[in-house]
Structures are given as structure tokens and as C-alpha cells.
C-alpha atoms as a PDB file:
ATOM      1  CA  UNK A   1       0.000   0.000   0.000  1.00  0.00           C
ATOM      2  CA  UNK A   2       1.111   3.532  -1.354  1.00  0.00           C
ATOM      3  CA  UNK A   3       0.833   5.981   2.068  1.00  0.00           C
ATOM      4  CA  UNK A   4       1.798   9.007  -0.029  1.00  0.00           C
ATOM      5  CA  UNK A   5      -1.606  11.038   1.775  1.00  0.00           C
ATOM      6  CA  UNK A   6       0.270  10.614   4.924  1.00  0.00           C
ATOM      7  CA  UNK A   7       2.424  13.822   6.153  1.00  0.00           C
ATOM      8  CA  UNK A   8       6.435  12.189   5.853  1.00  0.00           C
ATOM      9  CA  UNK A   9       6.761  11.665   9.407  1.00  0.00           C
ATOM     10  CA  UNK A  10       3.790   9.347   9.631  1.00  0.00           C
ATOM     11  CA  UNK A  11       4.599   7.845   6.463  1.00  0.00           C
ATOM     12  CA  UNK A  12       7.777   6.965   7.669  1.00  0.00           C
ATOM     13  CA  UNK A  13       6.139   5.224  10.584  1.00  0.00           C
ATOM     14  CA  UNK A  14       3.803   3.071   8.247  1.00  0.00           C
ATOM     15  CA  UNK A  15       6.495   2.145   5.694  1.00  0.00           C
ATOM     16  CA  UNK A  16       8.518   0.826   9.073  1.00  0.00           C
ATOM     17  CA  UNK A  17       5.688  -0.515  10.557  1.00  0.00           C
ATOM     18  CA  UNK A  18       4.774  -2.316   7.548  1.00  0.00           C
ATOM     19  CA  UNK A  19       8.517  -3.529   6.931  1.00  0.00           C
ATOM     20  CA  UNK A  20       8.557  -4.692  10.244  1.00  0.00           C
ATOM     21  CA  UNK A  21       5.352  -6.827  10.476  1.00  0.00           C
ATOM     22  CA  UNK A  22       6.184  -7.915   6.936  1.00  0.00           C
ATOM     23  CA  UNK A  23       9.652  -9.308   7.902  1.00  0.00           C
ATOM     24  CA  UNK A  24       8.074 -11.091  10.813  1.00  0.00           C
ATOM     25  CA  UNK A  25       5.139 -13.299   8.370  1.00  0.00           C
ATOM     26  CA  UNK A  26       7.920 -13.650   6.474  1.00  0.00           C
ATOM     27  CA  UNK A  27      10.107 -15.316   9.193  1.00  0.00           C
ATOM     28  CA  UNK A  28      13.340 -13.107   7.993  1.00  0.00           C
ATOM     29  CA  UNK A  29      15.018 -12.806  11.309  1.00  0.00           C
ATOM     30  CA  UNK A  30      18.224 -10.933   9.663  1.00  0.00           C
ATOM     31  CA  UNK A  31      15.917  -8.184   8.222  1.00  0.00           C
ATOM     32  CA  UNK A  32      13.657  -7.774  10.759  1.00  0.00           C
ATOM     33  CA  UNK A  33      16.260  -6.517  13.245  1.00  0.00           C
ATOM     34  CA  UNK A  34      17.248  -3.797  10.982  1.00  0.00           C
ATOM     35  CA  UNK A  35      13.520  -3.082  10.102  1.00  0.00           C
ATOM     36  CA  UNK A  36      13.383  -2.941  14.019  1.00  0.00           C
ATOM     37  CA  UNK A  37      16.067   0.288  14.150  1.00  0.00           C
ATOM     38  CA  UNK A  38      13.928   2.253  11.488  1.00  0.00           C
ATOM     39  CA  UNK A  39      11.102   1.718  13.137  1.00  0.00           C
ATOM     40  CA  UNK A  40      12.495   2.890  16.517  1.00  0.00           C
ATOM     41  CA  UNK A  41      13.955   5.477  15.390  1.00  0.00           C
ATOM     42  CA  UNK A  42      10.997   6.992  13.814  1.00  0.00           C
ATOM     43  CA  UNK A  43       9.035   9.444  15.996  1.00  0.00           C
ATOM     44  CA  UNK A  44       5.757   8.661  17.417  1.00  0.00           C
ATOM     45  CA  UNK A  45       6.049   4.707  16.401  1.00  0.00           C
ATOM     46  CA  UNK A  46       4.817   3.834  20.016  1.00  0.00           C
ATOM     47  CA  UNK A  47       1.660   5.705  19.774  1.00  0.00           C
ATOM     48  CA  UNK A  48       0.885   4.564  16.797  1.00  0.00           C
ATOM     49  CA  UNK A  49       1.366   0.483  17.271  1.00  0.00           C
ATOM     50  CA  UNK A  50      -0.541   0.993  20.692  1.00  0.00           C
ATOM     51  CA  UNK A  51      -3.318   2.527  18.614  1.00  0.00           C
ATOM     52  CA  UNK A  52      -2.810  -0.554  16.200  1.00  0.00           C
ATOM     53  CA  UNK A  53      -2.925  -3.362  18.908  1.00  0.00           C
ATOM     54  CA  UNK A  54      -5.576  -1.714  20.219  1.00  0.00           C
ATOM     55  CA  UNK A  55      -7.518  -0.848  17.210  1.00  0.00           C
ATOM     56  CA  UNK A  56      -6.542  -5.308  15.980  1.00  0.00           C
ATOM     57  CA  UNK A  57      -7.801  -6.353  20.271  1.00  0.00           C
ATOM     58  CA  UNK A  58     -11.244  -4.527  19.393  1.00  0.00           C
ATOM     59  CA  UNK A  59     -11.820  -6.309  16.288  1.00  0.00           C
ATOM     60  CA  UNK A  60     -10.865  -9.575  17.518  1.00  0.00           C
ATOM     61  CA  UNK A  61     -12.763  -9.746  20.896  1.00  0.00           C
ATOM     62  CA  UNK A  62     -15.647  -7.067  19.942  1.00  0.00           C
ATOM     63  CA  UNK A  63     -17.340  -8.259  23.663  1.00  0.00           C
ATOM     64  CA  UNK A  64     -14.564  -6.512  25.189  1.00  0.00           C
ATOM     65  CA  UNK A  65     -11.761  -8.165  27.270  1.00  0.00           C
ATOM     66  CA  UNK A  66     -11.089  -9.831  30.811  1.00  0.00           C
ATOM     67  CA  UNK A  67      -7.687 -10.286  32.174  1.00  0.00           C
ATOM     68  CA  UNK A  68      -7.739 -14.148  31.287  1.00  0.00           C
ATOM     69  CA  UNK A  69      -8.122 -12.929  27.541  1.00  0.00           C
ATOM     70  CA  UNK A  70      -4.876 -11.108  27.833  1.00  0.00           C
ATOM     71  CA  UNK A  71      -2.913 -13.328  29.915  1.00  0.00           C
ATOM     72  CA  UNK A  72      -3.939 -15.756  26.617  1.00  0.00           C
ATOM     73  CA  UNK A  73      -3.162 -13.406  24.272  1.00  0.00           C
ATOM     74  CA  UNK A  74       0.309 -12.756  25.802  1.00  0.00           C
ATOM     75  CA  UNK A  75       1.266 -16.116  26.506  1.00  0.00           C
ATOM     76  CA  UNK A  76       0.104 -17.059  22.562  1.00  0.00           C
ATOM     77  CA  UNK A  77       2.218 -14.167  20.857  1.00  0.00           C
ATOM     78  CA  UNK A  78       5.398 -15.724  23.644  1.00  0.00           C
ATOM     79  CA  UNK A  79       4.813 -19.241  22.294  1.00  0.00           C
ATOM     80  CA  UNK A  80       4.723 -17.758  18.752  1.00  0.00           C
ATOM     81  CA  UNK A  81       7.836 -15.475  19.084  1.00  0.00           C
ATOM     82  CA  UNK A  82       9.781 -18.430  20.990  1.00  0.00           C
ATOM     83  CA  UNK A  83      12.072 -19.672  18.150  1.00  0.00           C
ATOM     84  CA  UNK A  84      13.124 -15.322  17.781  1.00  0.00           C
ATOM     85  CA  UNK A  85      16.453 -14.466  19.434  1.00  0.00           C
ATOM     86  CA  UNK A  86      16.199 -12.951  21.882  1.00  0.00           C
ATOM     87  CA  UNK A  87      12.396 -14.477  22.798  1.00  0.00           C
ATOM     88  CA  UNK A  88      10.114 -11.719  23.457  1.00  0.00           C
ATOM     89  CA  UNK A  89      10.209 -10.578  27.068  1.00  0.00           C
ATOM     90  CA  UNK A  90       6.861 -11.660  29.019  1.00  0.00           C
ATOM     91  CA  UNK A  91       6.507  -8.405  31.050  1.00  0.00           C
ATOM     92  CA  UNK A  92       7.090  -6.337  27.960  1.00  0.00           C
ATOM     93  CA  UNK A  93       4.378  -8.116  25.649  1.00  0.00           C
ATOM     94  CA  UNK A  94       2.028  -7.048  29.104  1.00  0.00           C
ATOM     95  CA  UNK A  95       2.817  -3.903  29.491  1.00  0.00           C
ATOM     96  CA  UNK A  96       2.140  -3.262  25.301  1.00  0.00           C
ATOM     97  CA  UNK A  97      -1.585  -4.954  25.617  1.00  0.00           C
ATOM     98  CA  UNK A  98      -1.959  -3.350  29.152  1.00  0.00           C
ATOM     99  CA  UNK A  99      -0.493   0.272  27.790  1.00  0.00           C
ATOM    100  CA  UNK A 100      -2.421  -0.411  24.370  1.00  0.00           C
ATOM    101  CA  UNK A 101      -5.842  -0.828  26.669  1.00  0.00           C
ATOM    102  CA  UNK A 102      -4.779   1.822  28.672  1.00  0.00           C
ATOM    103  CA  UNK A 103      -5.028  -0.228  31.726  1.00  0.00           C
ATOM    104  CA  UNK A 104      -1.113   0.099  32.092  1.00  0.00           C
ATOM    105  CA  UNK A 105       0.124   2.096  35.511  1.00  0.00           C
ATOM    106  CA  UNK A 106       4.079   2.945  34.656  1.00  0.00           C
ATOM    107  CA  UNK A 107       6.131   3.486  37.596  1.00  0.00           C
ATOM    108  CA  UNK A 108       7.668   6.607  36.575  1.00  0.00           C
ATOM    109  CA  UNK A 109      10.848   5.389  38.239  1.00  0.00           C
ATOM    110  CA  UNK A 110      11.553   2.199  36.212  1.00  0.00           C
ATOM    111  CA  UNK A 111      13.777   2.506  33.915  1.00  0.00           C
ATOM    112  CA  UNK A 112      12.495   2.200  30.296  1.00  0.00           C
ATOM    113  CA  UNK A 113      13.675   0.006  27.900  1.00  0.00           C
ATOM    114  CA  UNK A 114      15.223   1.130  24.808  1.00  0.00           C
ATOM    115  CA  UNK A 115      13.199   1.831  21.942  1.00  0.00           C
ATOM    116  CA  UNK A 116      14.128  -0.888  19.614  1.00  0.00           C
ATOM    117  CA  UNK A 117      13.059  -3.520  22.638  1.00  0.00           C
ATOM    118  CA  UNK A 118       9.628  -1.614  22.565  1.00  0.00           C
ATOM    119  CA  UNK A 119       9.222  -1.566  18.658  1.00  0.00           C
ATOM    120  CA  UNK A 120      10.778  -5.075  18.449  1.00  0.00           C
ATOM    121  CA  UNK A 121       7.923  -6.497  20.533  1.00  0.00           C
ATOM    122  CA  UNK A 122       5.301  -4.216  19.606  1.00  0.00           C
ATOM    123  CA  UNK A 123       5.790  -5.733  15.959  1.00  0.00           C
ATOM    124  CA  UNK A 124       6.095  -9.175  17.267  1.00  0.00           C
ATOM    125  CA  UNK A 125       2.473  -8.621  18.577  1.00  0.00           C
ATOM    126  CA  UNK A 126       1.093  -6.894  15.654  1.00  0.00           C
ATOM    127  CA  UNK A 127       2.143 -10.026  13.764  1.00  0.00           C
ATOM    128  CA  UNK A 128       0.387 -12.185  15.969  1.00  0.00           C
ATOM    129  CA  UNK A 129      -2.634 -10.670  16.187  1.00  0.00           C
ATOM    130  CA  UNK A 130      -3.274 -10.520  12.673  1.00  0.00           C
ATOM    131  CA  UNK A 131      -2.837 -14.004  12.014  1.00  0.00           C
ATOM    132  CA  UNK A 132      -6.307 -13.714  13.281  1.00  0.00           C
ATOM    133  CA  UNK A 133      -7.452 -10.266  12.267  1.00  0.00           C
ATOM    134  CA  UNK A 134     -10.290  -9.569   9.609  1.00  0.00           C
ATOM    135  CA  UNK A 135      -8.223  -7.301   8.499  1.00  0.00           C
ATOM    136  CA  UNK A 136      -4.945  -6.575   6.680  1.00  0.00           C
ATOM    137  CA  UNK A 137      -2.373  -4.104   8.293  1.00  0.00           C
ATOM    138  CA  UNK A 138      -3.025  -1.340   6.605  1.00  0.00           C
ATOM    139  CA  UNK A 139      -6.315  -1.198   7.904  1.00  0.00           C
ATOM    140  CA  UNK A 140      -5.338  -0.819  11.341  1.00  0.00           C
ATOM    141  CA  UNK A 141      -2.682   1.705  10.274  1.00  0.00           C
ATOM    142  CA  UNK A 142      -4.997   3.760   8.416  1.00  0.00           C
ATOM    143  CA  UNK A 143      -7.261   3.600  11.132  1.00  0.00           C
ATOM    144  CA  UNK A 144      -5.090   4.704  13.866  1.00  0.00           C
ATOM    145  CA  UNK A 145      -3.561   7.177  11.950  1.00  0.00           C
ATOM    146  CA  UNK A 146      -6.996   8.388  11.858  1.00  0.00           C
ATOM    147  CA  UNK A 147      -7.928   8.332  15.307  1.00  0.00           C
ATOM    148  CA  UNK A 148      -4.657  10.042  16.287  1.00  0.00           C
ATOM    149  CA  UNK A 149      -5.304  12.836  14.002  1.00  0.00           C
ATOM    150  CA  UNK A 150      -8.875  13.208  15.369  1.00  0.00           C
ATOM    151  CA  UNK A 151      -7.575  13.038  19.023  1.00  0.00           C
ATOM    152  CA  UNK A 152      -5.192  15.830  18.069  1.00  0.00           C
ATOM    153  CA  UNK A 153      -7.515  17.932  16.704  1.00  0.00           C
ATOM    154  CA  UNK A 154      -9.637  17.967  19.110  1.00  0.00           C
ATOM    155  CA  UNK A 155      -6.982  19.086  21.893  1.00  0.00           C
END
């Protein structure tokens, strides 16, 4: 998908998104990683795949969502990113489906991880939730690209 509507800072976020996801379905380990550092270091990636997993968690459990549904979720996308090196960190693939939810308290004196951990799992998840989304990715990119624009406006 062409995302030449999109201002260049949020295209640069869907390209990398995209890329990243992409690499992932396609099992190209080498790739991804470098996909990974683009998509880090583009600006506003996190708000964007937290709009995404949130936008992909509606859609697949329109009743809404009870902490068993996440601690399945979670442990599913671990199982499926098992064979990646390094595995995908338990708490961190929490905190994304808690933070995407906005259920997620951050102690504000943890110390973050760095971005490319963030992105890294964030597009590990993606991945695994559309392997049972109705939709494609671009959908959900679109969509929350959408939603963050209206949010925006109306501040």
C-alpha cells in the first residue's frame, strides 16, 4: 500500500511498521532486526502500534476483554515469538496490551527500555494478532492514523 496522503513523518512510521510486520510473516530474522532500528527510530512509532494493537484487540474480541483474555493473548504471541532471538520478554508483551488498553500504571521510576526492545515487541504482537485479524495491516494503520489525528484535533 502507497501511504503518499500521509504527512512524511507518519509515512515513515507506516512504511517501518509495515517492513517490520512484513519481515516477521515472512520469518526473515536478519531483516527484521534492521527493520526494528527504522522503526524505533521513527518518531511517534509507540503511539501509533498501541493505537494498532488496540484498534486489531477490538476487532478480535468485539465483547470486550477480561484479564484471562490477555494473559492468553500474551502467553500465545510468547509461544509464537519463541524460536526469535532474543524471545520476546513476558513483562514487555504485558505492558504493550496493558499500555495499548490503557489499563497500564508505569512506575515513573523504572527505567524504560530502549526503543528498539519496545518496537521489536510491539511488531512481534502486531504479527500475531493478525494471524487472526479480519483485516490486513493497513487497515489498522490507516485507522489509527486516523484516530490520532482526530484526538489531536480535538486538543
Amino acid at each position: 500500500m502507497t501511504w503518499r496522503h500521509l504527512p512524511p513523518p507518519a509515512r515513515a512510521i507506516a512504511v517501518a511498521a509495515s517492513d517490520a510486520v512484513d519481515l516477521v510473516q515472512a520469518d526473515d530474522r536478519d531483516a527484521f532486526e534492521v527493520a526494528v532500528k527504522a522503526l524505533a527510530g521513527t518518531e511517534g512509532a509507540g503511539l501509533v502500534l498501541g493505537a494498532v494493537v488496540r484498534l486489531l484487540l477490538e476487532d478480535l474480541h468485539p465483547d470486550g476483554l477480561a484479564g484471562d483474555d490477555i494473559r492468553r493473548i500474551g502467553a500465545e504471541c510468547l509461544r509464537a515469538g519463541a524460536g526469535w532471538e532474543p524471545p520476546p520478554d513476558p513483562h514487555l508483551v504485558l505492558v504493550l496490551l496493558t499500555g495499548a488498553l490503557g489499563v497500564h500504571d508505569q512506575d515513573e521510576d523504572a527505567p524504560r527500555p530502549a526503543p528498539e526492545l519496545w518496537t521489536r515487541h510491539a511488531a512481534l504482537l502486531v504479527a500475531h494478532l493478525l494471524t487472526s485479524a479480519p483485516y490486513p495491516l493497513a487497515r489498522y494503520l490507516t485507522a489509527a492514523f486516523a484516530e490520532i489525528e482526530r484526538a489531536e484535533l480535538h486538543d
